[in-house]
PDB file of N, CA and C in Angstrom:
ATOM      1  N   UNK A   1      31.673   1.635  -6.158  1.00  0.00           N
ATOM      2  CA  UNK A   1      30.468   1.163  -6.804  1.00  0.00           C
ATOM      3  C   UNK A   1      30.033  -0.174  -6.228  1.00  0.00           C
ATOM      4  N   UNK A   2      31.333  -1.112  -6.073  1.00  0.00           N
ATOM      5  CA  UNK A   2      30.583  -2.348  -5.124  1.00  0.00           C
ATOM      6  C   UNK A   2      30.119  -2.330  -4.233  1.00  0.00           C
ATOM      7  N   UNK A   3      30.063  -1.121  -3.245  1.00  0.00           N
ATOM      8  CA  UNK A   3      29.439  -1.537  -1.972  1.00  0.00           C
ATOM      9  C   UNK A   3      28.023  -0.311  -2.498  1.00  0.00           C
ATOM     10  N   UNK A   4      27.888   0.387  -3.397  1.00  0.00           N
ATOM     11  CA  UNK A   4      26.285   0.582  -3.622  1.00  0.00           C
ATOM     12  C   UNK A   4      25.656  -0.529  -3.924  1.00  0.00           C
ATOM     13  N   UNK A   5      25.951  -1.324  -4.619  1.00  0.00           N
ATOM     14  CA  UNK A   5      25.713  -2.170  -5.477  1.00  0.00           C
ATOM     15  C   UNK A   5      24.707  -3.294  -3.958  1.00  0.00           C
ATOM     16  N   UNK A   6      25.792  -3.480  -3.036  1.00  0.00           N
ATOM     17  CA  UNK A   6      25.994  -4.259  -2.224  1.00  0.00           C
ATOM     18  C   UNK A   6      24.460  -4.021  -1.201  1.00  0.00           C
ATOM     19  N   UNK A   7      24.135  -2.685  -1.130  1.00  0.00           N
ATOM     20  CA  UNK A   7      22.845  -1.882  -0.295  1.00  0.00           C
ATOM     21  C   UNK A   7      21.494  -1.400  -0.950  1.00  0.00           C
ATOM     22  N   UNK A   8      22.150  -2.257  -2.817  1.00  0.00           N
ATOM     23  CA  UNK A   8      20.238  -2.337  -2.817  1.00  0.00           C
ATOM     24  C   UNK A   8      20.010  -4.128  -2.884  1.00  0.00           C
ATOM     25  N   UNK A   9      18.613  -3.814  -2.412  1.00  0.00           N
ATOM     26  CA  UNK A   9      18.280  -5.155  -2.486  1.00  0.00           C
ATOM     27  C   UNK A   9      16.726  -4.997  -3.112  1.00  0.00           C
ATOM     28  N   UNK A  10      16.727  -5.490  -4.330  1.00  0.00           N
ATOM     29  CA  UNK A  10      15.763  -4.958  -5.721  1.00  0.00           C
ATOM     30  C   UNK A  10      14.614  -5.963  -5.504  1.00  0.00           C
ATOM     31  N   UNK A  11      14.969  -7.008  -4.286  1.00  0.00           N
ATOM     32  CA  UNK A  11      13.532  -7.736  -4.008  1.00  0.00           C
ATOM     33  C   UNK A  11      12.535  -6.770  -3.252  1.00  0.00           C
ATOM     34  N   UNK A  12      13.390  -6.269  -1.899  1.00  0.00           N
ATOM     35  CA  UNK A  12      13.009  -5.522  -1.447  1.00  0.00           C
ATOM     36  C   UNK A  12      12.454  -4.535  -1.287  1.00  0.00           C
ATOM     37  N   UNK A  13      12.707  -3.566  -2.646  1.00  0.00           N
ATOM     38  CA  UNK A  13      12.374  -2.123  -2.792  1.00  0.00           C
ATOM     39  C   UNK A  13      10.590  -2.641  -3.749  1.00  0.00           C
ATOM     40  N   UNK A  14      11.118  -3.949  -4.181  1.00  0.00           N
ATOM     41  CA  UNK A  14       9.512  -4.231  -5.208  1.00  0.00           C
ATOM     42  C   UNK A  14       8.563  -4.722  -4.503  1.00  0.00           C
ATOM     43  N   UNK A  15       9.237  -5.313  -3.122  1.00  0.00           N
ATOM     44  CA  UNK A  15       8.078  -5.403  -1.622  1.00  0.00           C
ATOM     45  C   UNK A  15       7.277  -3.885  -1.167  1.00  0.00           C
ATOM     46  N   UNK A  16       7.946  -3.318  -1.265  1.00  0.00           N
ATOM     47  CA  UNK A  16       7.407  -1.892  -0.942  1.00  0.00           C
ATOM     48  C   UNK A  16       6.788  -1.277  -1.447  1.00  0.00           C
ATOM     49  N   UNK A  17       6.979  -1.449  -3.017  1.00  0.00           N
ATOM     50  CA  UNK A  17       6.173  -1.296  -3.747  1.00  0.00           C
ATOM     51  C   UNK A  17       4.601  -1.966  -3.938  1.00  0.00           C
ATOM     52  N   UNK A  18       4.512  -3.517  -3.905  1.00  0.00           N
ATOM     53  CA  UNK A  18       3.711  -4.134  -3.681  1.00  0.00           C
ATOM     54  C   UNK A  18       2.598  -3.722  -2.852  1.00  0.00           C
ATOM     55  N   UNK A  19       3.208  -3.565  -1.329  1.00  0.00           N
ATOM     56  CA  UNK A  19       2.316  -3.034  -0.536  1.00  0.00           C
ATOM     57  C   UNK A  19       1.895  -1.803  -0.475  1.00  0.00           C
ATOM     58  N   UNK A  20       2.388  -0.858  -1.017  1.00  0.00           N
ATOM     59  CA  UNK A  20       1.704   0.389  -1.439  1.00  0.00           C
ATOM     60  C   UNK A  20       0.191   0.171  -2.149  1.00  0.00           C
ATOM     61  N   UNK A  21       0.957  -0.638  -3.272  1.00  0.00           N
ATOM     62  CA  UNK A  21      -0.274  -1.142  -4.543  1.00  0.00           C
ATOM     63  C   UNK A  21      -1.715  -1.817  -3.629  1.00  0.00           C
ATOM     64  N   UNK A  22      -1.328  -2.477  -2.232  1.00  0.00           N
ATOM     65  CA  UNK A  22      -2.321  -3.312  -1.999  1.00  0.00           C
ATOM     66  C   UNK A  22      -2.829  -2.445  -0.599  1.00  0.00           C
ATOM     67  N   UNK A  23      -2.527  -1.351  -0.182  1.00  0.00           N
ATOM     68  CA  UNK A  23      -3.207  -0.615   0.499  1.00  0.00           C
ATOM     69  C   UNK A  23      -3.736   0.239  -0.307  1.00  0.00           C
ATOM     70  N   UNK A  24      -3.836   1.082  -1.543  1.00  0.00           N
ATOM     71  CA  UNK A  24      -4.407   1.897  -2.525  1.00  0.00           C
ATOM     72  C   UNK A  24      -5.652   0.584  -2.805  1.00  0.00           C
ATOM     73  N   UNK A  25      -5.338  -0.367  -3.387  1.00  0.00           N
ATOM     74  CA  UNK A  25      -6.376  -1.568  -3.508  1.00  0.00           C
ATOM     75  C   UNK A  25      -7.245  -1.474  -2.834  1.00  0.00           C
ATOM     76  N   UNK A  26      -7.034  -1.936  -1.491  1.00  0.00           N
ATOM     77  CA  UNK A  26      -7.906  -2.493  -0.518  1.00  0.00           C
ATOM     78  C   UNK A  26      -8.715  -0.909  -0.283  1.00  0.00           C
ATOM     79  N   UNK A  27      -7.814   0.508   0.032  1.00  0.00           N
ATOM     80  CA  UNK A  27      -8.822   1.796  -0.101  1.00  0.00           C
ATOM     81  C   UNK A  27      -9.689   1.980  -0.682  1.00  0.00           C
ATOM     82  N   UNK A  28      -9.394   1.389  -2.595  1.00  0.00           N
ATOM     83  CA  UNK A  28     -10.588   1.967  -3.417  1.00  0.00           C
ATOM     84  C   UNK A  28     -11.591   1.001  -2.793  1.00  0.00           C
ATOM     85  N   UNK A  29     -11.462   0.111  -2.322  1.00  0.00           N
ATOM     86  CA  UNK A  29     -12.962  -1.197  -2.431  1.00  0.00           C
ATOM     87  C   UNK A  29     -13.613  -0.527  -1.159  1.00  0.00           C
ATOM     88  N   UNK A  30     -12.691  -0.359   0.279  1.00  0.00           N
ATOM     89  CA  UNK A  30     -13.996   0.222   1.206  1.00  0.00           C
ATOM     90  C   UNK A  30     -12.740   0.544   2.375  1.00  0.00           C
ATOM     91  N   UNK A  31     -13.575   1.528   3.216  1.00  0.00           N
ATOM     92  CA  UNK A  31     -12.465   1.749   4.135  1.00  0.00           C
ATOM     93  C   UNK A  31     -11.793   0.697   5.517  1.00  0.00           C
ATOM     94  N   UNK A  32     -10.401   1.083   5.707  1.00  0.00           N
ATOM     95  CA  UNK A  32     -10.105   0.154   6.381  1.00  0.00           C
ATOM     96  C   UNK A  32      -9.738   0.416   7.376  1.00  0.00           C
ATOM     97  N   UNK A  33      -9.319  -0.546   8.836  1.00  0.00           N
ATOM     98  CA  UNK A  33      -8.337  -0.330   9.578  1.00  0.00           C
ATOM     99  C   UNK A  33      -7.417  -0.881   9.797  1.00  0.00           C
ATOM    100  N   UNK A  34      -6.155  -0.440  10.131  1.00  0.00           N
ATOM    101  CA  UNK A  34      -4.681  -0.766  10.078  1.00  0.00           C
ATOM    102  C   UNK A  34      -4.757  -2.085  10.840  1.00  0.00           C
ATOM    103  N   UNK A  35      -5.228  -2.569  11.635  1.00  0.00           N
ATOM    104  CA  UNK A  35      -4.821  -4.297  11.864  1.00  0.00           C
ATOM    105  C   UNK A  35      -5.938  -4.982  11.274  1.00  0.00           C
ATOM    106  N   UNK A  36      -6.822  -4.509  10.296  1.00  0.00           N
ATOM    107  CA  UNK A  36      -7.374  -5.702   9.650  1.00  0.00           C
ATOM    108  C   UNK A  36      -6.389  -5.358   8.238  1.00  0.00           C
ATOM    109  N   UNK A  37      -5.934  -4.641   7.945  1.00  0.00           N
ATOM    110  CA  UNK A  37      -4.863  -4.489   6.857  1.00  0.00           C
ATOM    111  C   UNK A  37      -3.600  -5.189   6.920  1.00  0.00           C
ATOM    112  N   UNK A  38      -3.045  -5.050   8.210  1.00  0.00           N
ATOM    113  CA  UNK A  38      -2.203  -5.613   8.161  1.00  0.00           C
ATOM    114  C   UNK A  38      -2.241  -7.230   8.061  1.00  0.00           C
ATOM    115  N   UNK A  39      -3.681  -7.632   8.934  1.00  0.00           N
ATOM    116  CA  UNK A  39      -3.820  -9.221   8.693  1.00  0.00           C
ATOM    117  C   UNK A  39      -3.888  -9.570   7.253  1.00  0.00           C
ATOM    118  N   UNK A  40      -4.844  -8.829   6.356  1.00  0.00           N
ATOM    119  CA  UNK A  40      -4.775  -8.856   4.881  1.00  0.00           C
ATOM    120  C   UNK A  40      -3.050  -8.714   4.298  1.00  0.00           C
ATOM    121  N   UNK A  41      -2.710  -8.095   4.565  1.00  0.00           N
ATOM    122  CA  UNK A  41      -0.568  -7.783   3.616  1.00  0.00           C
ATOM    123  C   UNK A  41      -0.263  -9.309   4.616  1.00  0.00           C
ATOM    124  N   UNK A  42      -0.591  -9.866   5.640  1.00  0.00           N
ATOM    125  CA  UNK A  42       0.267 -11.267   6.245  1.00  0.00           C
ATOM    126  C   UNK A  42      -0.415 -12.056   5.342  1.00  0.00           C
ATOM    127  N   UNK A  43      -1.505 -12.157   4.654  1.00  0.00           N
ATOM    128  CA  UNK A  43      -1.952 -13.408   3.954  1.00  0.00           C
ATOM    129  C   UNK A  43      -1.364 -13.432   2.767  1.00  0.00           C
ATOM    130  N   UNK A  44      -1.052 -12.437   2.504  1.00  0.00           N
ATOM    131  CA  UNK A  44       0.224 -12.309   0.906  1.00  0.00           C
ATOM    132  C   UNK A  44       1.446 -12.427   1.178  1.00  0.00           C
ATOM    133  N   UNK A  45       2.019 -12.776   2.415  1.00  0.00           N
ATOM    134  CA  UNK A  45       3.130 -12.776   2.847  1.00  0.00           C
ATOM    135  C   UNK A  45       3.993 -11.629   3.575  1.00  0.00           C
ATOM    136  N   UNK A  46       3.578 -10.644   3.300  1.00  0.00           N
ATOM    137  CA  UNK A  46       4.112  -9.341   3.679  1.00  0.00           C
ATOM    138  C   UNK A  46       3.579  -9.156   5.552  1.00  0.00           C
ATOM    139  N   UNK A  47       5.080  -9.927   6.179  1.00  0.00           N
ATOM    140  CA  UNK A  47       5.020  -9.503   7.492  1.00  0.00           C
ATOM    141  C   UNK A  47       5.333  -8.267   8.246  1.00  0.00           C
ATOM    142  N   UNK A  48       4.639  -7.294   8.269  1.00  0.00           N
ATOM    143  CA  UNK A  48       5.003  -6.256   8.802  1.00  0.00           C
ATOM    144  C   UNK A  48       4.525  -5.602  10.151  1.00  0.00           C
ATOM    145  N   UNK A  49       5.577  -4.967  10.985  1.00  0.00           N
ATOM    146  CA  UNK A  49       5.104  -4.727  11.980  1.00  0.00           C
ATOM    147  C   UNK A  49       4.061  -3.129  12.258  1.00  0.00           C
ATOM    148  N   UNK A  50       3.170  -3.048  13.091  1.00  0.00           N
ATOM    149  CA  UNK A  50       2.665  -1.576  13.716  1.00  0.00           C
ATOM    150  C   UNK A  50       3.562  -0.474  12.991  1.00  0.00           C
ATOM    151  N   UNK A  51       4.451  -0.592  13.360  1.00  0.00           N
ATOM    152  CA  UNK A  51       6.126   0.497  13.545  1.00  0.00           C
ATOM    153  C   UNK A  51       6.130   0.842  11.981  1.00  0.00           C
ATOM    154  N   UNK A  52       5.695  -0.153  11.117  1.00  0.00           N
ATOM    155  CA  UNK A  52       5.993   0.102   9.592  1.00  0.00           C
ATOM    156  C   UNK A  52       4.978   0.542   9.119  1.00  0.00           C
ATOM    157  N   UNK A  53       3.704  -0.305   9.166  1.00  0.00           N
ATOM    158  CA  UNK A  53       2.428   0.013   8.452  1.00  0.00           C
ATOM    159  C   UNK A  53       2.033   1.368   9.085  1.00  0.00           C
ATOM    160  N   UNK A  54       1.881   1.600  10.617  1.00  0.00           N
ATOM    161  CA  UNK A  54       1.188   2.574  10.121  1.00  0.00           C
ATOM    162  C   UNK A  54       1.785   4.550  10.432  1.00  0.00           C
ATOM    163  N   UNK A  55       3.156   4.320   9.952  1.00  0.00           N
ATOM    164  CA  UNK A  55       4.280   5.244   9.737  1.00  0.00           C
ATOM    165  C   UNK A  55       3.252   5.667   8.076  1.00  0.00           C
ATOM    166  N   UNK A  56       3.604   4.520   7.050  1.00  0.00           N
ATOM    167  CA  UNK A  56       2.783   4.689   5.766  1.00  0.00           C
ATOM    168  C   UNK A  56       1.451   5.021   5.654  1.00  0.00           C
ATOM    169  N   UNK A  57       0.852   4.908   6.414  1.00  0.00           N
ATOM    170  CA  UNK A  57      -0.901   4.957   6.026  1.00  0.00           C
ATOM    171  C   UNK A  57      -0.746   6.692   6.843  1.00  0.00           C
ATOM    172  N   UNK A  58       0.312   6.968   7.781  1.00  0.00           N
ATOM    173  CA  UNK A  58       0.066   8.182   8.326  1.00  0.00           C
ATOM    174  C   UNK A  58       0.418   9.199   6.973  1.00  0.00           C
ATOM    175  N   UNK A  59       1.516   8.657   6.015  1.00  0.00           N
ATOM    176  CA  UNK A  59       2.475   9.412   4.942  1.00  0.00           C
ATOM    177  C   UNK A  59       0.899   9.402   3.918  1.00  0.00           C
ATOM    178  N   UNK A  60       0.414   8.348   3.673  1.00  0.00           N
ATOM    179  CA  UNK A  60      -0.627   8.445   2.517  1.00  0.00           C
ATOM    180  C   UNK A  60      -1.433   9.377   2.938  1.00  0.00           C
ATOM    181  N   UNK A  61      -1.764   9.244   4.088  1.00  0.00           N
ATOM    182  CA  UNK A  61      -3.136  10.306   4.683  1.00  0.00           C
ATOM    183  C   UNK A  61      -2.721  12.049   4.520  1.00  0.00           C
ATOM    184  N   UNK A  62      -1.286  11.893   5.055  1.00  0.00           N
ATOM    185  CA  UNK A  62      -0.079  13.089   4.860  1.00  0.00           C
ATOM    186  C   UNK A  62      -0.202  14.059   3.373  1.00  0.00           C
ATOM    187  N   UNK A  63      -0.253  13.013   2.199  1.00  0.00           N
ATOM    188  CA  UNK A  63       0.213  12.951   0.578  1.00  0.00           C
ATOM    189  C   UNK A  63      -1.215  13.345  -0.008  1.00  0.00           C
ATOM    190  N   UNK A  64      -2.235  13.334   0.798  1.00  0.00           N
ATOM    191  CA  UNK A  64      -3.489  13.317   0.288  1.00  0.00           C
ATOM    192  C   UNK A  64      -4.107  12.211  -0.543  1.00  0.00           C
ATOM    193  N   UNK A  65      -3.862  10.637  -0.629  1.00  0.00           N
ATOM    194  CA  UNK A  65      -4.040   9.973  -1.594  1.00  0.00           C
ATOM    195  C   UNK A  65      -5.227   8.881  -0.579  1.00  0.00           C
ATOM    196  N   UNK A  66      -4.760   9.210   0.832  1.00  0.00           N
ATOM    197  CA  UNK A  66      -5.753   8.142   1.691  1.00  0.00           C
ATOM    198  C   UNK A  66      -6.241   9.428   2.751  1.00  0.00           C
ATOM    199  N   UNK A  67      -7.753   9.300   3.146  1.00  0.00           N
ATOM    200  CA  UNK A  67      -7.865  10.003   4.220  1.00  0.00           C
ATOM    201  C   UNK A  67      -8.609   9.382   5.284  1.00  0.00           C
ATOM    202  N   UNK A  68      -8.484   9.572   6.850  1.00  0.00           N
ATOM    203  CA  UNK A  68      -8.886   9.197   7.453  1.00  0.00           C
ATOM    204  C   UNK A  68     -10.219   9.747   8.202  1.00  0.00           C
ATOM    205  N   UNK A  69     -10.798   8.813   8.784  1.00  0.00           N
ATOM    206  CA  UNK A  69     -11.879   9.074   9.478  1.00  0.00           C
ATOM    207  C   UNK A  69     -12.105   7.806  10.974  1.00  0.00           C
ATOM    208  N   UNK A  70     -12.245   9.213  12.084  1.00  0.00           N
ATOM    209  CA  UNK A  70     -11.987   7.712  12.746  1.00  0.00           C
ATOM    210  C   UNK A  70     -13.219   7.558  13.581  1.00  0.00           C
ATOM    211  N   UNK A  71     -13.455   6.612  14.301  1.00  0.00           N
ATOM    212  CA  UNK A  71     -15.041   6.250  14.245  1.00  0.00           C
ATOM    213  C   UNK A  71     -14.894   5.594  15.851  1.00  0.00           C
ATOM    214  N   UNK A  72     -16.310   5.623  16.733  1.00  0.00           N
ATOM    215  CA  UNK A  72     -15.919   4.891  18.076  1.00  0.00           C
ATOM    216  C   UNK A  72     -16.659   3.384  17.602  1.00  0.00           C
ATOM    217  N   UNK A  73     -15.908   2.603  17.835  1.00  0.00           N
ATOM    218  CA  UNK A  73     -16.167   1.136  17.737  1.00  0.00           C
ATOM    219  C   UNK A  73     -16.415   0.432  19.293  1.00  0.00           C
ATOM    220  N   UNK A  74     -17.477   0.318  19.840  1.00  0.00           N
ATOM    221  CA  UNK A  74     -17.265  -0.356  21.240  1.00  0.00           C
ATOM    222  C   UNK A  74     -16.577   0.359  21.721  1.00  0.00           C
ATOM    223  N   UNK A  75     -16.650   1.685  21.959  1.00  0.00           N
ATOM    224  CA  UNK A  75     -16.025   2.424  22.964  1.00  0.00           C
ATOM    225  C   UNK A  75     -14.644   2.449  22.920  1.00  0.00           C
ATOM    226  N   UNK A  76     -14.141   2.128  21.573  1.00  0.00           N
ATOM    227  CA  UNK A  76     -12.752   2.320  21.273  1.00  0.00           C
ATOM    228  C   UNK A  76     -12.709   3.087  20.060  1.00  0.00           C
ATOM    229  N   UNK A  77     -11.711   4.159  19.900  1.00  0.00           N
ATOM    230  CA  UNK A  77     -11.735   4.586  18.299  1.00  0.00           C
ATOM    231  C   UNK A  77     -10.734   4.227  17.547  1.00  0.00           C
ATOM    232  N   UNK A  78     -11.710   3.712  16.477  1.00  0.00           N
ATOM    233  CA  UNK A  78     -10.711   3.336  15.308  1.00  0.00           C
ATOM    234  C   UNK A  78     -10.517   4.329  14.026  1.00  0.00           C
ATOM    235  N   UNK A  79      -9.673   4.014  13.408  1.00  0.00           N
ATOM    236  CA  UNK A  79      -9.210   5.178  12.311  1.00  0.00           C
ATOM    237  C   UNK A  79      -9.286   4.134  10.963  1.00  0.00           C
ATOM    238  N   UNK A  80     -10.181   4.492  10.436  1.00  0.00           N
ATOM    239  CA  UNK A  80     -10.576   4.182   9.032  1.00  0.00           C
ATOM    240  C   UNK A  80      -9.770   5.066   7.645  1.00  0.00           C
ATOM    241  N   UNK A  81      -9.148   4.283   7.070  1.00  0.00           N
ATOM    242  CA  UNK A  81      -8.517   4.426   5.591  1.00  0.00           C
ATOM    243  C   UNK A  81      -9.446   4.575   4.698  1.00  0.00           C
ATOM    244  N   UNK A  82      -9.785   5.725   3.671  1.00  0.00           N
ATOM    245  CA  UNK A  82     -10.437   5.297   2.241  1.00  0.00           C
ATOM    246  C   UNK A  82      -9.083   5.838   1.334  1.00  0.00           C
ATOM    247  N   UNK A  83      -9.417   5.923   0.278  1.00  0.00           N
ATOM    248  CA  UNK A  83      -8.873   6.218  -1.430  1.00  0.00           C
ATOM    249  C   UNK A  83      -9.695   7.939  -1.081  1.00  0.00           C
ATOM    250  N   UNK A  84      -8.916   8.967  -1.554  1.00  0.00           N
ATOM    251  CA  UNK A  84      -9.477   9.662  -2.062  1.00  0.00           C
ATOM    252  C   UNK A  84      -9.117  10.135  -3.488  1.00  0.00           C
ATOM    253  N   UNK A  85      -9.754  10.956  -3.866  1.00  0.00           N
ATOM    254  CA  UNK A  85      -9.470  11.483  -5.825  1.00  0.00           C
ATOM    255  C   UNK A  85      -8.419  11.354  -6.416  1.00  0.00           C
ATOM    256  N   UNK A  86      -7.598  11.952  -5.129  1.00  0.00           N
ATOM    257  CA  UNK A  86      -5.895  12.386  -5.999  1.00  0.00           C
ATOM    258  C   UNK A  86      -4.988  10.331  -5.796  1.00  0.00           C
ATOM    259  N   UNK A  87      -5.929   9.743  -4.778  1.00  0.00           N
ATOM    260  CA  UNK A  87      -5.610   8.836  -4.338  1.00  0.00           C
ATOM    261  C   UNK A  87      -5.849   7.560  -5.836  1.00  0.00           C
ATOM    262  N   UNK A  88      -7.198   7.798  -6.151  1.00  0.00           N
ATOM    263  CA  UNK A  88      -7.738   7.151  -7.246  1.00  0.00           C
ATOM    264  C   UNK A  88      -7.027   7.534  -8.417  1.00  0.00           C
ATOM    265  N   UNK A  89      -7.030   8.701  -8.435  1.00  0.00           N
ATOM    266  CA  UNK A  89      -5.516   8.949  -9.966  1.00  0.00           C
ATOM    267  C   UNK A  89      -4.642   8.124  -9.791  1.00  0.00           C
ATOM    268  N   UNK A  90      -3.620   8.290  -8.162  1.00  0.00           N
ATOM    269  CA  UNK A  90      -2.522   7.176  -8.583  1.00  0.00           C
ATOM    270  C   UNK A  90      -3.016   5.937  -8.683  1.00  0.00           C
ATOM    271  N   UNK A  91      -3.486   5.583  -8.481  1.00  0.00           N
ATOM    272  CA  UNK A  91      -3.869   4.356  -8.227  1.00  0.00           C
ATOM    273  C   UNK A  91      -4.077   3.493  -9.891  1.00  0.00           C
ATOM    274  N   UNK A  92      -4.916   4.183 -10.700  1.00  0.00           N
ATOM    275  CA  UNK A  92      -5.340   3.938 -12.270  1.00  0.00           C
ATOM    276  C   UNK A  92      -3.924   4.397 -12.548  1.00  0.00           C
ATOM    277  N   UNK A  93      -3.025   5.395 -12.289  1.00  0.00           N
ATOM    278  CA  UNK A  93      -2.030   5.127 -13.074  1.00  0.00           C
ATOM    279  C   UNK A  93      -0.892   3.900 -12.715  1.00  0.00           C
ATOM    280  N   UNK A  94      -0.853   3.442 -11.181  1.00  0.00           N
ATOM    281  CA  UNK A  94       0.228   2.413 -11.270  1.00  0.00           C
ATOM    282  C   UNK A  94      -0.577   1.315 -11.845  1.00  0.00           C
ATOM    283  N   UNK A  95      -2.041   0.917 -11.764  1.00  0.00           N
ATOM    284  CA  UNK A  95      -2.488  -0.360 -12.550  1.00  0.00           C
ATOM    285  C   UNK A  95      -2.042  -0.066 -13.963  1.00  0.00           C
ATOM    286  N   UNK A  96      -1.873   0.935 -14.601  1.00  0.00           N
ATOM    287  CA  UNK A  96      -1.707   0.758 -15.938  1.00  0.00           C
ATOM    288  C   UNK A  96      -0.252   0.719 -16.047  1.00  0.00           C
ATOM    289  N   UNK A  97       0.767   0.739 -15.207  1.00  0.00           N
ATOM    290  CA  UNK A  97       2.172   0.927 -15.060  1.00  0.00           C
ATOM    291  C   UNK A  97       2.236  -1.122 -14.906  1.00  0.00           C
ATOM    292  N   UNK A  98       1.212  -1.261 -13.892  1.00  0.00           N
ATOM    293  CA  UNK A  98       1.220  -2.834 -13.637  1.00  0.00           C
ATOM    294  C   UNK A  98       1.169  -3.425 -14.923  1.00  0.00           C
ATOM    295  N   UNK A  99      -0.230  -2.960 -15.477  1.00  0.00           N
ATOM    296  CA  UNK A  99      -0.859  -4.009 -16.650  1.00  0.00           C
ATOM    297  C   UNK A  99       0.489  -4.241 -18.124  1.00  0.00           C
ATOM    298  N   UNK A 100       1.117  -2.975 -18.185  1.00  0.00           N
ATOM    299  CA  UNK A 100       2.529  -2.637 -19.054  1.00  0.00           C
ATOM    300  C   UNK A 100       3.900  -3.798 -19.077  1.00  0.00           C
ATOM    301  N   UNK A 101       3.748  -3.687 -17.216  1.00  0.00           N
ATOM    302  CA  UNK A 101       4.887  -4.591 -17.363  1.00  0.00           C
ATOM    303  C   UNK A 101       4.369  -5.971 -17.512  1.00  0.00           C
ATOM    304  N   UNK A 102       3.179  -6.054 -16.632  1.00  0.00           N
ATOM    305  CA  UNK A 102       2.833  -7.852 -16.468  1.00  0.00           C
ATOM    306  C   UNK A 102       2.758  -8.148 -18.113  1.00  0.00           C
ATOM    307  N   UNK A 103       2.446  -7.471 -18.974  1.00  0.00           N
ATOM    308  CA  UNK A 103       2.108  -7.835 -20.402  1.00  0.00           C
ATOM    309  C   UNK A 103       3.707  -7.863 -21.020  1.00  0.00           C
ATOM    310  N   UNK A 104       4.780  -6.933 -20.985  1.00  0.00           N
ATOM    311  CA  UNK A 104       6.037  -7.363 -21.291  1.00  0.00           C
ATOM    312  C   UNK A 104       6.628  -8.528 -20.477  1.00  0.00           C
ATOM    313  N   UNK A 105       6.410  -8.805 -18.918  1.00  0.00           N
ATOM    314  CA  UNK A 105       7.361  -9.881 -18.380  1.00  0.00           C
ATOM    315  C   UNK A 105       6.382 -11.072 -18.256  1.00  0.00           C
ATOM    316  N   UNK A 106       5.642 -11.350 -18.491  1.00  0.00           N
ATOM    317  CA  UNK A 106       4.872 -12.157 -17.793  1.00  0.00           C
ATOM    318  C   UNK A 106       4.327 -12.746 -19.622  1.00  0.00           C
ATOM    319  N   UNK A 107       3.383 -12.144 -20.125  1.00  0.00           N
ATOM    320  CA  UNK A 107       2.728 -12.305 -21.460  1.00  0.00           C
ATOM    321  C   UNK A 107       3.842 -12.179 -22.843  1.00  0.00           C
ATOM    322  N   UNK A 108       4.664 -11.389 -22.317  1.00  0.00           N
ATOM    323  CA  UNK A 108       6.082 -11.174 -23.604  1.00  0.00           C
ATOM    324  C   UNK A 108       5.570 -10.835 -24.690  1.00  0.00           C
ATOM    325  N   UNK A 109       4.525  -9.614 -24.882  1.00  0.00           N
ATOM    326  CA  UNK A 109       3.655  -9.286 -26.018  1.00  0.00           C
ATOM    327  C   UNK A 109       4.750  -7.797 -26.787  1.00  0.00           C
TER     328      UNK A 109
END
């Protein structure tokens, strides 16, 4: 049991979480692309590389919750992120999973 104990690291797994929450975010408001996203997750602190982010945005697009569209920009194509439906369900349900806890840990109601 000590060495499970030893291989989670419960900051970590709530980083992952975080950034899930703030790519569903940034989807519902307008679509995106993966290095202006990623500059957005570095201004919250969340340094992550190519290799990570966009493994995930391929899994969301995968899951049906983000879909892509990709577009020629200056003769380069870029791949644009939105929110779609099933995307917007989760999304209202982890804010209300958010609003639950921030009101028990944070407000102590």
């Amino acid at each position: 049991m000590g060495q499970l104990m030893k291989s989670i690291n419960p900051l970590r797994r709530f980083q992952k979480g975080s950034i899930l929450v703030h790519i569903l975010y940034h989807a519902s408001k307008e679509p995106f692309y993966g290095s202006w996203l990623k500059q957005e997750l570095g201004k919250h602190g969340y340094n992550i590389s190519d290799g990570t982010l966009y493994p995930w945005l391929n899994r969301l697009t995968y899951s049906g919750l983000l879909s892509l569209e990709k577009k020629n920009v200056r003769g380069k194509i870029r791949k644009y992120y939105s929110i779609t439906e099933e995307g917007k369900n989760h999304f209202e349900k982890i804010k209300e999973y958010l609003k639950e806890l921030y009101d028990e840990v944070i407000n102590e109601t």
